[in-house]
N, C-alpha and C. Protein backbone atom coordinates (compact mmCIF):
# COMPACT_ATOMS: atom_id res chain seq x y z
N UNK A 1 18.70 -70.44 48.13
CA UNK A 1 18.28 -71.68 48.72
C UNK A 1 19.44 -72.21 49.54
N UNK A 2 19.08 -72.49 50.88
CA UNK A 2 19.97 -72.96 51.75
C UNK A 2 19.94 -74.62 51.83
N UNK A 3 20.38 -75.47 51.38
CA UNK A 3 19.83 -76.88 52.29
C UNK A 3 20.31 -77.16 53.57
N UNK A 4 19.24 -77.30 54.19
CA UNK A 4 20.18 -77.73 55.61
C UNK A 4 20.32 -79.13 55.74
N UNK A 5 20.74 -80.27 56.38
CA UNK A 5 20.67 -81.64 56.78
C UNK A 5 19.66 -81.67 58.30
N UNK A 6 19.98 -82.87 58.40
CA UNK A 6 19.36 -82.83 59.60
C UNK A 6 20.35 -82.37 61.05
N UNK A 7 20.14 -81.69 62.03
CA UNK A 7 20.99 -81.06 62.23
C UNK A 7 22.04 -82.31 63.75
N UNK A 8 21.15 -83.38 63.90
CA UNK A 8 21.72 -84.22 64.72
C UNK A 8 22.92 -85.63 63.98
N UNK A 9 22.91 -85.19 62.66
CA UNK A 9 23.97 -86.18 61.59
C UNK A 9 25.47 -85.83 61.95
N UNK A 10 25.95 -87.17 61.90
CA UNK A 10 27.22 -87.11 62.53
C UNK A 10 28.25 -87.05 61.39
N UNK A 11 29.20 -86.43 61.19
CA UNK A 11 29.95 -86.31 60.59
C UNK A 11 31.29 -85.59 60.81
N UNK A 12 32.30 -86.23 60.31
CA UNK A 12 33.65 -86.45 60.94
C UNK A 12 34.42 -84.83 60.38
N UNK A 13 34.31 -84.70 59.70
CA UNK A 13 34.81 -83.18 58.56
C UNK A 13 34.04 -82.32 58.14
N UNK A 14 34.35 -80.94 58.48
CA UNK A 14 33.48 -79.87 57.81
C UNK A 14 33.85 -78.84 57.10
N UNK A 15 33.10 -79.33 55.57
CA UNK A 15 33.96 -79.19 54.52
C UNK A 15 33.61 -77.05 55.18
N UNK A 16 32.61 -76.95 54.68
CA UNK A 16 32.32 -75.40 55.17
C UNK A 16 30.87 -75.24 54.38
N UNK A 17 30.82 -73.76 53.80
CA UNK A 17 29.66 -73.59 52.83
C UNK A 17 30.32 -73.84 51.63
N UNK A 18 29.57 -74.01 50.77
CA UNK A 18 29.72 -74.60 49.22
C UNK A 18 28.61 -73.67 48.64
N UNK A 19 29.42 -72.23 47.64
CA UNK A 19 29.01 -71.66 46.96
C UNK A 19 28.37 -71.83 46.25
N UNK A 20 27.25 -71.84 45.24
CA UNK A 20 26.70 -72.18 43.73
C UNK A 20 26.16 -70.74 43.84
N UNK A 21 26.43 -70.77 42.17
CA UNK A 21 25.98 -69.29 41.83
C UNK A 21 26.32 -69.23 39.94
N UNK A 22 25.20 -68.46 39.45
CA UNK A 22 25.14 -68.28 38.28
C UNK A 22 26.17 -67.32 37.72
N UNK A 23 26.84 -67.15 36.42
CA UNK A 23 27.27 -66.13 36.19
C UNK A 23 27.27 -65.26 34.63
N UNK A 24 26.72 -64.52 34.76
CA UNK A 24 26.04 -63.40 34.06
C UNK A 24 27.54 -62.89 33.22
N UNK A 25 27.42 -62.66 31.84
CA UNK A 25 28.14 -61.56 31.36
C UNK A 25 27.64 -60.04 31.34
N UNK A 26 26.21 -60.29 31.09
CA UNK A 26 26.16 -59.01 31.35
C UNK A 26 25.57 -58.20 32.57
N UNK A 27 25.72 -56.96 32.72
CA UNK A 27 25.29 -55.95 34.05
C UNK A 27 23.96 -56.49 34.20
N UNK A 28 24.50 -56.47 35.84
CA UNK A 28 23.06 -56.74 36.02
C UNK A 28 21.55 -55.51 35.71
N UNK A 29 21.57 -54.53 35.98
CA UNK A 29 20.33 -53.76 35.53
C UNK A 29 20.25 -54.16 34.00
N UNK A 30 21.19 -54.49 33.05
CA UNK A 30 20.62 -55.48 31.57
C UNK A 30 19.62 -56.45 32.17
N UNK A 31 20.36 -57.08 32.88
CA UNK A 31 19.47 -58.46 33.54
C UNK A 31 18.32 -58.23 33.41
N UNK A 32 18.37 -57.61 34.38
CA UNK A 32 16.73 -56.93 34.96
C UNK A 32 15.83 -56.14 34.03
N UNK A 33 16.64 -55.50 32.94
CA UNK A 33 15.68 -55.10 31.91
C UNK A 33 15.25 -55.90 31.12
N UNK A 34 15.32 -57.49 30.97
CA UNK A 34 15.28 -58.38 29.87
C UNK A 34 14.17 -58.72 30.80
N UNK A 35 14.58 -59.08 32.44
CA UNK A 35 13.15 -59.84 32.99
C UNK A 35 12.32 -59.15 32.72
N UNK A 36 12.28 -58.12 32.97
CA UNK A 36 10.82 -57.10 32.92
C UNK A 36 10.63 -57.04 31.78
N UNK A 37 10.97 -56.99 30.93
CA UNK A 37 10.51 -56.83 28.89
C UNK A 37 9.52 -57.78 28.66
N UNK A 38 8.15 -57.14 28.50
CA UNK A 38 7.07 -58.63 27.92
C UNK A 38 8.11 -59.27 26.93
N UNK A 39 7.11 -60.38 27.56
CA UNK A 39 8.01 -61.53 26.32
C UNK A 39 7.99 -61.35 24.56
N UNK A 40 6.93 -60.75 24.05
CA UNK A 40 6.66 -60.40 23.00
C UNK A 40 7.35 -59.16 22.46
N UNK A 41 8.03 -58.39 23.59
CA UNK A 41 9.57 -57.37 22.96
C UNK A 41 10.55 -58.05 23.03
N UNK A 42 10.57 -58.96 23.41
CA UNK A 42 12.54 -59.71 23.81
C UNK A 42 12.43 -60.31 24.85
N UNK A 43 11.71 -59.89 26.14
CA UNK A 43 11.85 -60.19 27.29
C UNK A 43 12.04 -61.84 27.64
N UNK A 44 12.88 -62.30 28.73
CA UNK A 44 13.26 -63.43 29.34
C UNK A 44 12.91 -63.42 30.98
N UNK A 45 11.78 -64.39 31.18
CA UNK A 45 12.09 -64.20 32.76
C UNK A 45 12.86 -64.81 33.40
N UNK A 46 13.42 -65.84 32.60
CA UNK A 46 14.91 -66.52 33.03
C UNK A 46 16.20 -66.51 32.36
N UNK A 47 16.94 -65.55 31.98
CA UNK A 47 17.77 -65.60 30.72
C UNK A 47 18.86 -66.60 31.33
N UNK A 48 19.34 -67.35 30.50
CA UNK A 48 20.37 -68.48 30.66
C UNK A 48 22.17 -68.23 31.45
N UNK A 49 21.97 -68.61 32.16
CA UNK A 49 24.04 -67.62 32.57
C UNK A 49 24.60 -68.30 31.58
N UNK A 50 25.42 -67.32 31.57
CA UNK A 50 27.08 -67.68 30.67
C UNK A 50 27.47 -68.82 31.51
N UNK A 51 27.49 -69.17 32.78
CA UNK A 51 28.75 -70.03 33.33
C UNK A 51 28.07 -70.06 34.83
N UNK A 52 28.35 -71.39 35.00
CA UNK A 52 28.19 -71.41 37.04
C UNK A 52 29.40 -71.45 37.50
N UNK A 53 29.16 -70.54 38.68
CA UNK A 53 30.37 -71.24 39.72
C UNK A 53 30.44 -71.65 41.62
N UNK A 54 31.24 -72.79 41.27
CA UNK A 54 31.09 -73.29 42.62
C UNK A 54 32.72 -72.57 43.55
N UNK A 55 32.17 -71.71 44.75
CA UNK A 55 32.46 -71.16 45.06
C UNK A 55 33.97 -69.70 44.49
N UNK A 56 33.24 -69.45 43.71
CA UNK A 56 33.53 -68.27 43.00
C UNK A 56 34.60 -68.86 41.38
N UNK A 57 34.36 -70.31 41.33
CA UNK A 57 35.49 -70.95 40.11
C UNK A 57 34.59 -71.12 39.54
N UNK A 58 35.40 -71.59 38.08
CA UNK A 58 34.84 -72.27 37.45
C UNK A 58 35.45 -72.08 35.60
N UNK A 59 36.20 -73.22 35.07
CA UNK A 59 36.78 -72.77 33.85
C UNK A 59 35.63 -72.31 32.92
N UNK A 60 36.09 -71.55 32.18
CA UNK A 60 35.10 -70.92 30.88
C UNK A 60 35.96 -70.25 29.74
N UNK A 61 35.25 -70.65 28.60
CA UNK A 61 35.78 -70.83 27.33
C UNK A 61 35.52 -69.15 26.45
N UNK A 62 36.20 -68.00 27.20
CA UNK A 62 36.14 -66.48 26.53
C UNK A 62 35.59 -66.30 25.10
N UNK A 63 36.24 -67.20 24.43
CA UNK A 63 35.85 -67.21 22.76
C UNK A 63 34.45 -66.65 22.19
N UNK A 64 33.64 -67.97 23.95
CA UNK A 64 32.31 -67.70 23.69
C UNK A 64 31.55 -66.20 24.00
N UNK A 65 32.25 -65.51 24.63
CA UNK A 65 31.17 -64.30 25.00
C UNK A 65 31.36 -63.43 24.01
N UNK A 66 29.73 -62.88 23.78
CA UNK A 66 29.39 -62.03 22.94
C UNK A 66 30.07 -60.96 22.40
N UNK A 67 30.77 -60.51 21.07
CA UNK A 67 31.33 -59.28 20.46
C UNK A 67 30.59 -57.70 21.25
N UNK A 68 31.69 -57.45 21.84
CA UNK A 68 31.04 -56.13 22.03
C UNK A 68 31.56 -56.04 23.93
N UNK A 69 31.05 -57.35 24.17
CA UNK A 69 31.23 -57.78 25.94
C UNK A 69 32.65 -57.16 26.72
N UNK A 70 32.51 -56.25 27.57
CA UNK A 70 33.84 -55.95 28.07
C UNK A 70 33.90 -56.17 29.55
N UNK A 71 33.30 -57.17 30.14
CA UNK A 71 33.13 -58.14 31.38
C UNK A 71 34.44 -58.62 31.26
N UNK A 72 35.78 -58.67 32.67
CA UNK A 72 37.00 -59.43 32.10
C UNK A 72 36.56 -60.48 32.18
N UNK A 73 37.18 -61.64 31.48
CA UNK A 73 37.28 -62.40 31.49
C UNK A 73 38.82 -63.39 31.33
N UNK A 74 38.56 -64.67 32.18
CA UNK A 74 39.98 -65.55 32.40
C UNK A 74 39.30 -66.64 31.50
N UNK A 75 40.41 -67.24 30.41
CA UNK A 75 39.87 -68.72 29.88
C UNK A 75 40.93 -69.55 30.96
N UNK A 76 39.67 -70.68 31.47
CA UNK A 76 40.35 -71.36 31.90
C UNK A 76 40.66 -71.16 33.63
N UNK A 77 39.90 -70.38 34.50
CA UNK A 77 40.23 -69.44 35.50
C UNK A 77 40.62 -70.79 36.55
N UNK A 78 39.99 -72.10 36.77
CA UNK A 78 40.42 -73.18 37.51
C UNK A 78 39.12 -72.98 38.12
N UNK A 79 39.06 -74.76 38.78
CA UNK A 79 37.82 -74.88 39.58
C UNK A 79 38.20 -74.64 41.00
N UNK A 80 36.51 -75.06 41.33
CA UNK A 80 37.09 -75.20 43.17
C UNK A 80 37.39 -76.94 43.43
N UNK A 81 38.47 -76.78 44.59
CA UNK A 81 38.77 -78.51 44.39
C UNK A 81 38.31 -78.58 45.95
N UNK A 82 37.98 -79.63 46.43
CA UNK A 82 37.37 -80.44 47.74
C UNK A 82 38.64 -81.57 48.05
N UNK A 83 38.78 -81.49 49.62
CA UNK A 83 39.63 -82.60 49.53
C UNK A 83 38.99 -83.42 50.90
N UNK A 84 38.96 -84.82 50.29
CA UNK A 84 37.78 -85.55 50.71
C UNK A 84 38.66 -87.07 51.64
N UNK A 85 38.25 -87.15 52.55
CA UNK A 85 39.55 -88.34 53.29
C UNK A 85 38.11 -89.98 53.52
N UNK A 86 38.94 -90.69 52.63
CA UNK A 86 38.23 -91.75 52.51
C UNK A 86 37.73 -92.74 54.00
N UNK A 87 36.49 -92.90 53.59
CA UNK A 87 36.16 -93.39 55.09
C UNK A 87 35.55 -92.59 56.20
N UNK A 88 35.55 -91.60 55.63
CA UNK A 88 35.23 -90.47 56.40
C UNK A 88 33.62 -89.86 55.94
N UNK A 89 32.87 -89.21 56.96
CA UNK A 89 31.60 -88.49 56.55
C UNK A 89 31.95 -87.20 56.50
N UNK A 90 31.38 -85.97 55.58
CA UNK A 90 31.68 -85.20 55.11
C UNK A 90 30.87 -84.03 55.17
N UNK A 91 30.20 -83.15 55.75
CA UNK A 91 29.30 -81.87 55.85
C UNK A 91 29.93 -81.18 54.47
N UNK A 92 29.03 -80.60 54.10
CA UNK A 92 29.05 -79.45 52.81
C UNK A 92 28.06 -78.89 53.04
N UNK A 93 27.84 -77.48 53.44
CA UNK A 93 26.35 -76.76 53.53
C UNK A 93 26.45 -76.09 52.03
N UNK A 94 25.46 -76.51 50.74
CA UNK A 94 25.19 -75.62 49.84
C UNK A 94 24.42 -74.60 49.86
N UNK A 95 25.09 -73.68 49.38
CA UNK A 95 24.02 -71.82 48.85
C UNK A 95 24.06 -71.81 47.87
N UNK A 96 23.53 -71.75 47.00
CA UNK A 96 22.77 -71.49 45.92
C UNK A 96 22.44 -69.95 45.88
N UNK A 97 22.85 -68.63 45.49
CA UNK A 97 23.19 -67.60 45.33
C UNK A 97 22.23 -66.74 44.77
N UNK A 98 21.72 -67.59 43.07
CA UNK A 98 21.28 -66.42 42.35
C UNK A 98 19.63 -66.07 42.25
N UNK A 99 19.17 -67.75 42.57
CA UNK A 99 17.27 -67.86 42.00
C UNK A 99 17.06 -65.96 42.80
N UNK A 100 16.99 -66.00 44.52
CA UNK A 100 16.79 -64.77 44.91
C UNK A 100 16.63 -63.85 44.31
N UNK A 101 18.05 -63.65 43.72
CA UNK A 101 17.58 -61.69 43.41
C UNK A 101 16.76 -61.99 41.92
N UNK A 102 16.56 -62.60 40.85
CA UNK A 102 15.76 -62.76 39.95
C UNK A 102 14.65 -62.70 40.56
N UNK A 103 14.20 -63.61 41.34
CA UNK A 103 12.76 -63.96 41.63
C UNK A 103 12.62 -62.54 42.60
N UNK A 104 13.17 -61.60 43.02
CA UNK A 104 12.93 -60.64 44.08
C UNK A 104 12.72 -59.36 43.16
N UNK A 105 13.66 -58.99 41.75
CA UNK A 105 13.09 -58.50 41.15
C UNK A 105 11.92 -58.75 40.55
N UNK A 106 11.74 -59.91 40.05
CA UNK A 106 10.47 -59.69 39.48
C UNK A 106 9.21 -59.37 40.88
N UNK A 107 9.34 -59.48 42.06
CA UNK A 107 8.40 -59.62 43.37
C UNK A 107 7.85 -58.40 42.92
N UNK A 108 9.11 -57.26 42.96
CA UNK A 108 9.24 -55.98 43.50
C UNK A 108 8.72 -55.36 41.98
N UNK A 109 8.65 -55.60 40.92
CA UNK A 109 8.00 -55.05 40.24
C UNK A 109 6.70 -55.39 39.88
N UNK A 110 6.28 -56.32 40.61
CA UNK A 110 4.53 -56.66 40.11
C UNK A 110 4.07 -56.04 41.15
């Protein structure tokens, strides 16, 4: 999902694109085998991420991922920071990353 604004809005600074995106511990073809699993074997057509991140940050607490998980992981990796000048109007184009390929697998297998 892209949002756009309206494209005649005036604004003084451009921040750039602004990442969002889910993040998965596990591989994605797991992913994809959980969407496709009727729900009555296990299956999830939305399984929950471990963690979002805005443009590729985002702290997260290692402790939590599952025994067994060998995804690296950083506790604590830092966010993304914005630097914002008061008084000022501000462009941010958000992407939103992940709905796509979920919703494209499931397209492509019905």
């Amino acid at each position: 999902m892209i949002i756009h604004g309206p494209s005649n809005a005036n604004y003084d600074i451009d921040i750039g694109p602004v990442m969002l995106t889910d993040w998965y511990h596990d591989e994605y073809f797991d992913i994809v085998k959980t969407v496709m699993k009727p729900l009555n074997a296990g299956g999830n057509p939305a399984p929950p991420s471990d963690n979002n991140l805005i443009n590729g940050k985002m702290d997260f607490d290692c402790s939590t991922v599952v025994a067994g998980d060998k995804t690296k992981c950083n506790n604590n990796a830092g966010i993304s920071k914005f630097k914002f000048t008061t008084g000022k109007t501000h462009r941010l184009r958000l992407v939103y990353t992940i709905g796509l390929v979920i919703h494209h697998v499931k397209t492509v297998a019905n």
